[in-house]
Structures are given as structure tokens and as C-alpha cells.
Protein backbone atom coordinates (compact mmCIF):
# COMPACT_ATOMS: atom_id res chain seq x y z
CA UNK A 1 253.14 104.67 26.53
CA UNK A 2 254.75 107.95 25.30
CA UNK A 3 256.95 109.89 27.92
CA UNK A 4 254.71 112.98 28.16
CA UNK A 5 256.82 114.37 26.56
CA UNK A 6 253.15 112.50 27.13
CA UNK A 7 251.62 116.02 26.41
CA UNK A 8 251.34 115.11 23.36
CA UNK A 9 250.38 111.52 23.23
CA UNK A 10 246.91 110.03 22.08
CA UNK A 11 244.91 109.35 25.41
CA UNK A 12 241.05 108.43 25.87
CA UNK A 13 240.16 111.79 27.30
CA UNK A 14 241.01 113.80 24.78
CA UNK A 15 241.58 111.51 21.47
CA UNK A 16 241.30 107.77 19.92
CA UNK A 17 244.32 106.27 17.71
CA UNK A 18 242.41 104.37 15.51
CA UNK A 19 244.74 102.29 13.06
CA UNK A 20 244.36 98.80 10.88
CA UNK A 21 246.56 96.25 10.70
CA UNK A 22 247.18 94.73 7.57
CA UNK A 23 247.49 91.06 7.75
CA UNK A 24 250.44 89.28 6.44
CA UNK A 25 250.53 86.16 4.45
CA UNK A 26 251.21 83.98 7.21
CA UNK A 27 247.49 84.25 8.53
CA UNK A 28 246.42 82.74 5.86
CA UNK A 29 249.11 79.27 6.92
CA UNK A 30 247.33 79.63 10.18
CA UNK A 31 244.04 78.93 9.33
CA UNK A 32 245.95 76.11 7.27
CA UNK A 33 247.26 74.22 10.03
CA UNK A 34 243.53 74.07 11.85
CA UNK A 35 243.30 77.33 13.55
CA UNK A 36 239.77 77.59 15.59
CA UNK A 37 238.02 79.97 16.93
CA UNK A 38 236.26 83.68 15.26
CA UNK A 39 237.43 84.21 11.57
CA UNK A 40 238.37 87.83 11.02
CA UNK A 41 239.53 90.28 7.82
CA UNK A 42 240.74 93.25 9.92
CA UNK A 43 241.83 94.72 13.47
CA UNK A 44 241.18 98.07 14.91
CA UNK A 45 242.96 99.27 17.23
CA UNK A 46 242.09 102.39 19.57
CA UNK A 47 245.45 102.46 21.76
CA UNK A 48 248.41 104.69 22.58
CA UNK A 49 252.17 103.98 21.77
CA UNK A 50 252.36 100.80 23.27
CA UNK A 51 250.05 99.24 20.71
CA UNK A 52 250.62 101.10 17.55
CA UNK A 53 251.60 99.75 14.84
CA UNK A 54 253.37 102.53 13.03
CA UNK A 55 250.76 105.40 12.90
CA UNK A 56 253.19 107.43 15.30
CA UNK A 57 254.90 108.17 11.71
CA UNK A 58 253.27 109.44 8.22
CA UNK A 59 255.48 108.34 4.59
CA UNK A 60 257.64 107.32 7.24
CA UNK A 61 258.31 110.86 8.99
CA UNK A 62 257.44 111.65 12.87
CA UNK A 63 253.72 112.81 13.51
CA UNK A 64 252.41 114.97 16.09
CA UNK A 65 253.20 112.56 18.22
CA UNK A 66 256.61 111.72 17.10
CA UNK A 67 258.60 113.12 20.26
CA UNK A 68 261.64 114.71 18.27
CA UNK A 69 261.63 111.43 15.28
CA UNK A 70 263.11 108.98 17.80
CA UNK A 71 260.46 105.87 17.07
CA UNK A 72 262.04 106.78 13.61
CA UNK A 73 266.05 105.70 13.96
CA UNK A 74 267.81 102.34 15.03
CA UNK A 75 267.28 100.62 17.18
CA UNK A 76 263.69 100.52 17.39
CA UNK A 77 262.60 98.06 15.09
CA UNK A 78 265.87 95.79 14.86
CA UNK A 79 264.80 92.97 16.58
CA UNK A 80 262.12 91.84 13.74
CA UNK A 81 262.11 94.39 11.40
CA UNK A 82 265.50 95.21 10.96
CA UNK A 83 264.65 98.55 10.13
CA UNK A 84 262.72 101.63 12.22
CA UNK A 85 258.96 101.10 11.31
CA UNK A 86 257.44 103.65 14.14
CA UNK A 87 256.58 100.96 16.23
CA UNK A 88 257.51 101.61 19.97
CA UNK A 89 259.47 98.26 20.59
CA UNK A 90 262.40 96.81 19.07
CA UNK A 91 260.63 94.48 17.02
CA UNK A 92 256.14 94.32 16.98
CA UNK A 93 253.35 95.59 19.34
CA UNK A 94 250.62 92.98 20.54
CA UNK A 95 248.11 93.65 17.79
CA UNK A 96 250.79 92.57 15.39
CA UNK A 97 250.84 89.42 16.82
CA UNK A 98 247.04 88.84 17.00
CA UNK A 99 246.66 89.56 13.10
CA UNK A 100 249.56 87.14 12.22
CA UNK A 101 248.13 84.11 14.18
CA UNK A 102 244.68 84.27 12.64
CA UNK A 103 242.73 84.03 9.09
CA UNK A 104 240.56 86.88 9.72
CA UNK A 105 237.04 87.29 7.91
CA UNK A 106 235.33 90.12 10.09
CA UNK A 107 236.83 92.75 12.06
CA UNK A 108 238.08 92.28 15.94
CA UNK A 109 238.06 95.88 17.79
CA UNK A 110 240.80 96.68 20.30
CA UNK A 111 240.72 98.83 22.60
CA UNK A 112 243.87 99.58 25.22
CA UNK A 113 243.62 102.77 26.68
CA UNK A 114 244.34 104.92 29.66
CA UNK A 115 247.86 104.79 30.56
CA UNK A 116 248.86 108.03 29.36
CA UNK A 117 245.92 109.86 30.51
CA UNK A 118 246.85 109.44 34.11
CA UNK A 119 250.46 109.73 33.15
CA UNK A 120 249.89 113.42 31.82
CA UNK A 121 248.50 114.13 35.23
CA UNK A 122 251.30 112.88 36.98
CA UNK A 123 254.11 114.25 34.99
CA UNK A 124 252.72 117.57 35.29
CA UNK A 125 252.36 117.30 39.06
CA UNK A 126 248.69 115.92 39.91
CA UNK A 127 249.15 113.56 43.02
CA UNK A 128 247.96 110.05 42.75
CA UNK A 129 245.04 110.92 45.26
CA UNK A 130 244.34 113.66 42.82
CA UNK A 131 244.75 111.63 39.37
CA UNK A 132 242.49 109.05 40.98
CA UNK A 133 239.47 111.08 41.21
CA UNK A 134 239.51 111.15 37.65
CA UNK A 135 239.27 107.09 36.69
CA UNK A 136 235.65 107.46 36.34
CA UNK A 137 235.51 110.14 33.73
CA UNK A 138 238.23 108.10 32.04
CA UNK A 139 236.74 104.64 32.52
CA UNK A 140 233.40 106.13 31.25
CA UNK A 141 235.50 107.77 28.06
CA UNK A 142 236.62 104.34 27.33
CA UNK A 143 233.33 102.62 27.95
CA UNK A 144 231.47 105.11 25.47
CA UNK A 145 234.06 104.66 23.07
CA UNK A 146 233.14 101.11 23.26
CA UNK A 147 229.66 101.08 22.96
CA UNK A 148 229.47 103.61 19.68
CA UNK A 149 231.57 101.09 18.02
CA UNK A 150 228.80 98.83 19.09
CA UNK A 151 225.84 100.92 17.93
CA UNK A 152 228.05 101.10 14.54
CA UNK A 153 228.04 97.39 13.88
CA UNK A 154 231.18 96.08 16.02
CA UNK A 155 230.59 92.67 17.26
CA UNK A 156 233.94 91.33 18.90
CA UNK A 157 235.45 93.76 20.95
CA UNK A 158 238.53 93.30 23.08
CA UNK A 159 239.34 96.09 26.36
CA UNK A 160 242.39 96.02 27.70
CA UNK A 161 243.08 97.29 31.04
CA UNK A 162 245.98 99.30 31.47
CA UNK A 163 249.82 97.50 32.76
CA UNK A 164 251.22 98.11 36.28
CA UNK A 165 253.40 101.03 35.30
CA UNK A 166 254.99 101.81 38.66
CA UNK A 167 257.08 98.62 37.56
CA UNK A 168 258.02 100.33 34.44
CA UNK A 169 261.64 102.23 34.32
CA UNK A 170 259.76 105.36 33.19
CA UNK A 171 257.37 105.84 36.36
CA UNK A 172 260.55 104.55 38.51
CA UNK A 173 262.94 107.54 37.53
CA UNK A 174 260.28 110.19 37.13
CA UNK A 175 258.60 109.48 40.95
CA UNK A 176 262.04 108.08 42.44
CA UNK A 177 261.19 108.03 46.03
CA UNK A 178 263.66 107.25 48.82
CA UNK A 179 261.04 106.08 51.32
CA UNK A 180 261.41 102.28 50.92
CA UNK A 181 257.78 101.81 51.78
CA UNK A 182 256.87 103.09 48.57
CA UNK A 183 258.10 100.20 46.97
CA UNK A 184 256.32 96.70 46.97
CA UNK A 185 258.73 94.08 47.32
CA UNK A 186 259.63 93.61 43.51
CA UNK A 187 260.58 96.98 43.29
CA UNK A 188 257.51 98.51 41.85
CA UNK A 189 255.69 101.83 42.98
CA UNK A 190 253.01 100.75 45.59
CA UNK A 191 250.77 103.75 45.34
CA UNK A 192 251.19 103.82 41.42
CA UNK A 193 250.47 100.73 41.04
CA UNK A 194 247.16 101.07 43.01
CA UNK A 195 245.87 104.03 41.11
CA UNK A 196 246.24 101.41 38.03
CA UNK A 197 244.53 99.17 39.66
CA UNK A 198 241.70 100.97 40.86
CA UNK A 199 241.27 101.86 37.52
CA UNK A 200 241.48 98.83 35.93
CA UNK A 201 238.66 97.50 38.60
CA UNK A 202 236.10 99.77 37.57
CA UNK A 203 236.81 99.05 33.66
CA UNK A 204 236.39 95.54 34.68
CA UNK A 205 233.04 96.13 36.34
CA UNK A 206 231.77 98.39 33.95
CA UNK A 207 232.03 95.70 31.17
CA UNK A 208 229.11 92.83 32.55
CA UNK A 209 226.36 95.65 32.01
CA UNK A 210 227.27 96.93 28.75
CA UNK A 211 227.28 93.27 27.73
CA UNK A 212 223.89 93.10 28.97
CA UNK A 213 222.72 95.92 27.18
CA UNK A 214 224.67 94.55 23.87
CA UNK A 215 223.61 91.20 23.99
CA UNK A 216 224.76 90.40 20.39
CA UNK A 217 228.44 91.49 20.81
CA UNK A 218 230.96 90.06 22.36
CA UNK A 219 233.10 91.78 24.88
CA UNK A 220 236.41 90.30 25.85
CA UNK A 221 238.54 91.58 28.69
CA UNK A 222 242.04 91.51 28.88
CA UNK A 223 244.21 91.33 31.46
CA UNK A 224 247.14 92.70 30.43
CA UNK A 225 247.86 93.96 34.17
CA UNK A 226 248.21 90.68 36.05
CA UNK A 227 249.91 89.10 32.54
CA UNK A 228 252.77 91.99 33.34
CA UNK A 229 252.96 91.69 37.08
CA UNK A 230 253.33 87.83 36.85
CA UNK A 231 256.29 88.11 34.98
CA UNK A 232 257.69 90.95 37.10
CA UNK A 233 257.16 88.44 40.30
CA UNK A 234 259.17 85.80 38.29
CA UNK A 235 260.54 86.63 35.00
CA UNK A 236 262.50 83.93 34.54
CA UNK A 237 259.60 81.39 34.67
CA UNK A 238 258.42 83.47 31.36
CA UNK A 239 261.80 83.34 29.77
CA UNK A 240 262.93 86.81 30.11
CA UNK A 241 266.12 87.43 32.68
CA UNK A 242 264.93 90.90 34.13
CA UNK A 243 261.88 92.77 34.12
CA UNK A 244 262.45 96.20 35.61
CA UNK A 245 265.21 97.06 33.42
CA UNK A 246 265.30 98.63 30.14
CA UNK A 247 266.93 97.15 27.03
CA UNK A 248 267.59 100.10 25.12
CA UNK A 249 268.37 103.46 27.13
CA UNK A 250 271.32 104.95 29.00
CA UNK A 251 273.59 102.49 30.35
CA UNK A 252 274.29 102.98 33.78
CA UNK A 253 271.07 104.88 34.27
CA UNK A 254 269.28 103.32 37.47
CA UNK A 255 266.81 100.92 35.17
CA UNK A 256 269.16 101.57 32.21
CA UNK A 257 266.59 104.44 31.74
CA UNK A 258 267.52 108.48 31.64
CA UNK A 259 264.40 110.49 30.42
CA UNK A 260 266.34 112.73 29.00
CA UNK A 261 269.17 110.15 27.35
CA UNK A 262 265.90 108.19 25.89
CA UNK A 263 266.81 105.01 22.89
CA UNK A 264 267.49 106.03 20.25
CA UNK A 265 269.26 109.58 21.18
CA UNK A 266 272.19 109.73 20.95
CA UNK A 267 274.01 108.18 24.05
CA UNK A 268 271.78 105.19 24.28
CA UNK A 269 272.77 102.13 23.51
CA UNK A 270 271.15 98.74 23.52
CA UNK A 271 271.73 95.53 25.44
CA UNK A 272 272.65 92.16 23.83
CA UNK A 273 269.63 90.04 23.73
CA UNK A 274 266.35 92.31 23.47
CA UNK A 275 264.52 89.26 23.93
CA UNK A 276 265.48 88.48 27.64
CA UNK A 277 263.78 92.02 28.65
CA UNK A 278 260.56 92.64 28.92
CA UNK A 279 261.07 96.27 28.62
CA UNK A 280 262.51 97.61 25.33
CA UNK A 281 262.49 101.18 26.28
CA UNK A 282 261.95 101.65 29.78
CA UNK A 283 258.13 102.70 28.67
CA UNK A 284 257.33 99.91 26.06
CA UNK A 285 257.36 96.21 25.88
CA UNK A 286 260.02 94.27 24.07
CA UNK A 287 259.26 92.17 21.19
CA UNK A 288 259.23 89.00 22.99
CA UNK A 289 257.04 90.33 25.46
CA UNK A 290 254.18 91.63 22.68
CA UNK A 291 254.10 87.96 21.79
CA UNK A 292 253.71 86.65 24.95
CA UNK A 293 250.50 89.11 25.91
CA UNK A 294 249.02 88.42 22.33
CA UNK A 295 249.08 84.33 22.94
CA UNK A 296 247.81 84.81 26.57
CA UNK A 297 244.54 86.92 24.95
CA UNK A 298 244.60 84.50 22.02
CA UNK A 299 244.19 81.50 23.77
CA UNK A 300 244.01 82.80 27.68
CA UNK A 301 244.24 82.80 30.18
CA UNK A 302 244.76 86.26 30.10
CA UNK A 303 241.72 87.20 28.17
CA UNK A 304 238.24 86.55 29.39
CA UNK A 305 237.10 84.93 27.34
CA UNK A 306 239.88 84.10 25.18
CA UNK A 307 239.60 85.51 21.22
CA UNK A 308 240.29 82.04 19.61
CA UNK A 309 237.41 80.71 22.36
């Protein structure tokens, strides 16, 4: 998710980000070693920041949605890349991930939006109460979205619901609160976190009757929320050593995060092992943690039903 600075970010209410992702080589090994599961030659991706993979940046300059060239400089992209490649993580985004553990020979559609839509809202002073009333007219963006792919020819289609962002070092500086009941007992935003939720209920049950109605696709859910707030419960059981603090941002920043010291300005710096945070950014996930939410919607159980099922 962009920081709003989000105002000018993608969102499903107003745009779609639609990118491909050119495979590598190494799909080709996968199918190889006895891969199962749909065959596919491309993936499109409708998605914000968090699942871009690069279009933030044209011949390698910021876009519109650049936010002052920072996605463009060290350290985003040193964990994999080794180089800045407009991605918003130190290394890849999910989709990365799903086109490097498959032979592809048709096209998977992703879609994993919404985040920044009620993020605009609340930056610019909309109360949750307030951004809620909009989740149907966002939910309904999304869902029409998904079902003109559909009348267009698109068979497999994955929606992703939107993560728990009140855990996220962005939401936790901008809506700081010192009433401790606003805080769930992991440290996350309670009434955030519920707006998500609510939101990510009526994708969910929005998705069984377009289905019906589209009886030759085949819609796949992901749940990208409960993936996220599992490891925020017990990061440590998923490998990573914290969850609500940012990699790369201000140190000594509450959450290592300073909206207006964000990585990559200068200031910032960057912790020693990207890979034990789940947060690269304070507002993105870390490489390690795109890989861990691509295999649980590869092979579940964080996908319904899986991709590779």
C-alpha cells in the first residue's frame, strides 16, 4: 500500500493497475520436477503497491505514482535484486512468486484490491464509521471488475482480500491512539482492523454467486488477512522475529517507521536481516513474507481453493 501520499495511489474506486509478469526460466524447472495443478503462460495482476511488480516506475523513472522516486533508490530491491526495480519490498511482491513456481500455459487473473481506497479516506480524515459505509460501493467495484474479466474470456481468477493494516507500522503512527482499548492484544488497531474485516466479509460473500452465475470460471479466494494476522499472533512459528516493526525506516521511530523519514530518504536506514521482518517498509511486506503468502495460495491453505488444486 502507498502512504497516501495515498492520494495518488491506484485504488478500485477510481483505477485498476493492470501489469504482466514475465516468467523467468525457472518455471519452466518447475514443471520439470512434477509440478501439478493449472498450466499457465501469463499473470495479471489488478493490485496496488503491495503487489506490483515494477509498474510504479516507466524506463526505470518514478510514475504518477512514484511518491518523490523513493521505490527507485537502495534499499528497496537489495534483498533479491540487488538493485531498485520499483517493487515496494526489499526483494519481490507475491505475484512474483506465483509466476516463478509454475509452467504457465493460460493466463491466471489477480486481483488484490482495496487497501488504499479506505486508506485515502482515513488519511484525509473520514472516521472508520464513516469509511465503512463505503465497503459496498468498493466491494461491488471489485466484484465488477471481476466479472468483465469474465465476460472477456478469464477463466482462473484469484481475489484477494485486503491484510489487517491496523497491524501495519503505517496505520500505527498515522492513528496513534493513547486509549489502550484501541489496541487488541498484539498491538494492532481494533477498530481498523474491523473495518478490514467487514470488508473483507462481504468480498467473501459476494464471490459464491458470481461463481454461480460464471459457472465455467474458476474463482479462488485468498486469504491474505488471516495468513498476516497468524503470523502477527506468533511470528516466530513462521520464521520471522517481529511482525509489527519495520525493516527499513527511521530507527528509533516507534515501529522503526516516521512517515515523513520514509526508506529510502535520506535518514532511513535498514535493519540487518530483512528476512526476519515481515514488514519491509512499515506499509509493505518483506521479501520473505511475499513468499510465504504466494506458497500458502499456491498450495493453501490460504487460498480457497488452492491455485495448484
Amino acid at each position: 500500500m502507498s502512504i497516501g501520499i495515498a492520494r495518488v495511489a491506484a485504488t478500485a474506486l477510481f483505477s485498476c493497475c493492470c501489469l504482466m509478469v514475465a516468467l523467468p526460466a525457472t518455471a519452466a524447472a518447475a514443471r520439470s520436477g512434477g509440478s501439478s495443478g493449472p498450466l499457465y503462460n501469463a499473470i495479471f495482476n489488478f493490485g496496488d503497491s503491495g503487489s506490483d511488480a515494477g509498474n510504479l516506475c516507466v524506463d526505470g523513472r518514478p510514475g504518477p505514482a512514484g511518491l518523490l522516486g523513493i521505490f527507485t533508490r537502495l534499499p528497496y530491491g537489495v534483498t533479491y535484486f540487488g538493485k531498485p526495480t520499483c517493487r515496494c519490498s526489499d526483494g519481490r511482491v507475491n505475484i512474483d512468486f506465483l509466476g516463478c513456481k509454475m509452467y504457465l500455459a493460460k493466463s491466471l487473473f489477480v486481483f488484490q484490491l482495496g487497501e488504499n481506497d479506505y486508506s485515502i479516506q482515513l488519511v484525509n480524515g473520514s472516521t472508520v464509521d464513516e469509511a465503512s459505509k463505503n465497503i459496498p460501493r468498493i466491494v461491488n467495484t471489485i466484484i465488477s471488475g471481476v466479472e468483465k474479466l469474465m465476460t472477456l474470456g478469464a477463466v482462473d481468477i484469484v481475489v484477494s482480500d485486503i491484510a489487517p493494516m491496523g497491524c501495519f507500522p503505517f496505520y500505527l503512527s498515522m492513528f496513534e491512539s493513547s486509549n489502550k482499548s484501541d489496541y487488541d492484544k498484539y498491538g494492532c488497531l481494533r477498530n481498523h482492523n474491523a473495518l478490514f474485516k467487514r470488508h473483507n466479509s462481504f468480498l467473501q460473500s459476494s464471490l459464491p454467486k458470481l461463481q454461480k452465475k460464471h459457472p465455467r470460471t474458476r474463482i479462488m479466494y485468498a486469504d491474505l488477512a488471516s495468513h498476516i494476522y497468524q503470523i502477527v499472533q506468533d511470528p516466530r512459528k513462521f520464521g520471522f522475529e517481529t511482525a509489527l516493526m519495520s525493516c527499513c525506516g527511521k530507527a528509533g521511530a516507534p515501529h522503526r517507521f516516521d512517515p515523513f523519514n520514509l526508506c529510502g530518504m535520506n535518514g532511513s536506514s535498514v535493519c540487518h536481516d530483512p528476512g526476519s521482518h515481515l514488514l519491509w517498509d512499515g506499509m509493505h511486506l518483506s521479501d520473505t513474507a511475499n513468499r510465504r503468502i504466494a506458497e500458502g495460495w499456491l498450495s493453501g491453505p490460504y487460498c480457497h481453493p488452492p491455485i495448484l488444486q
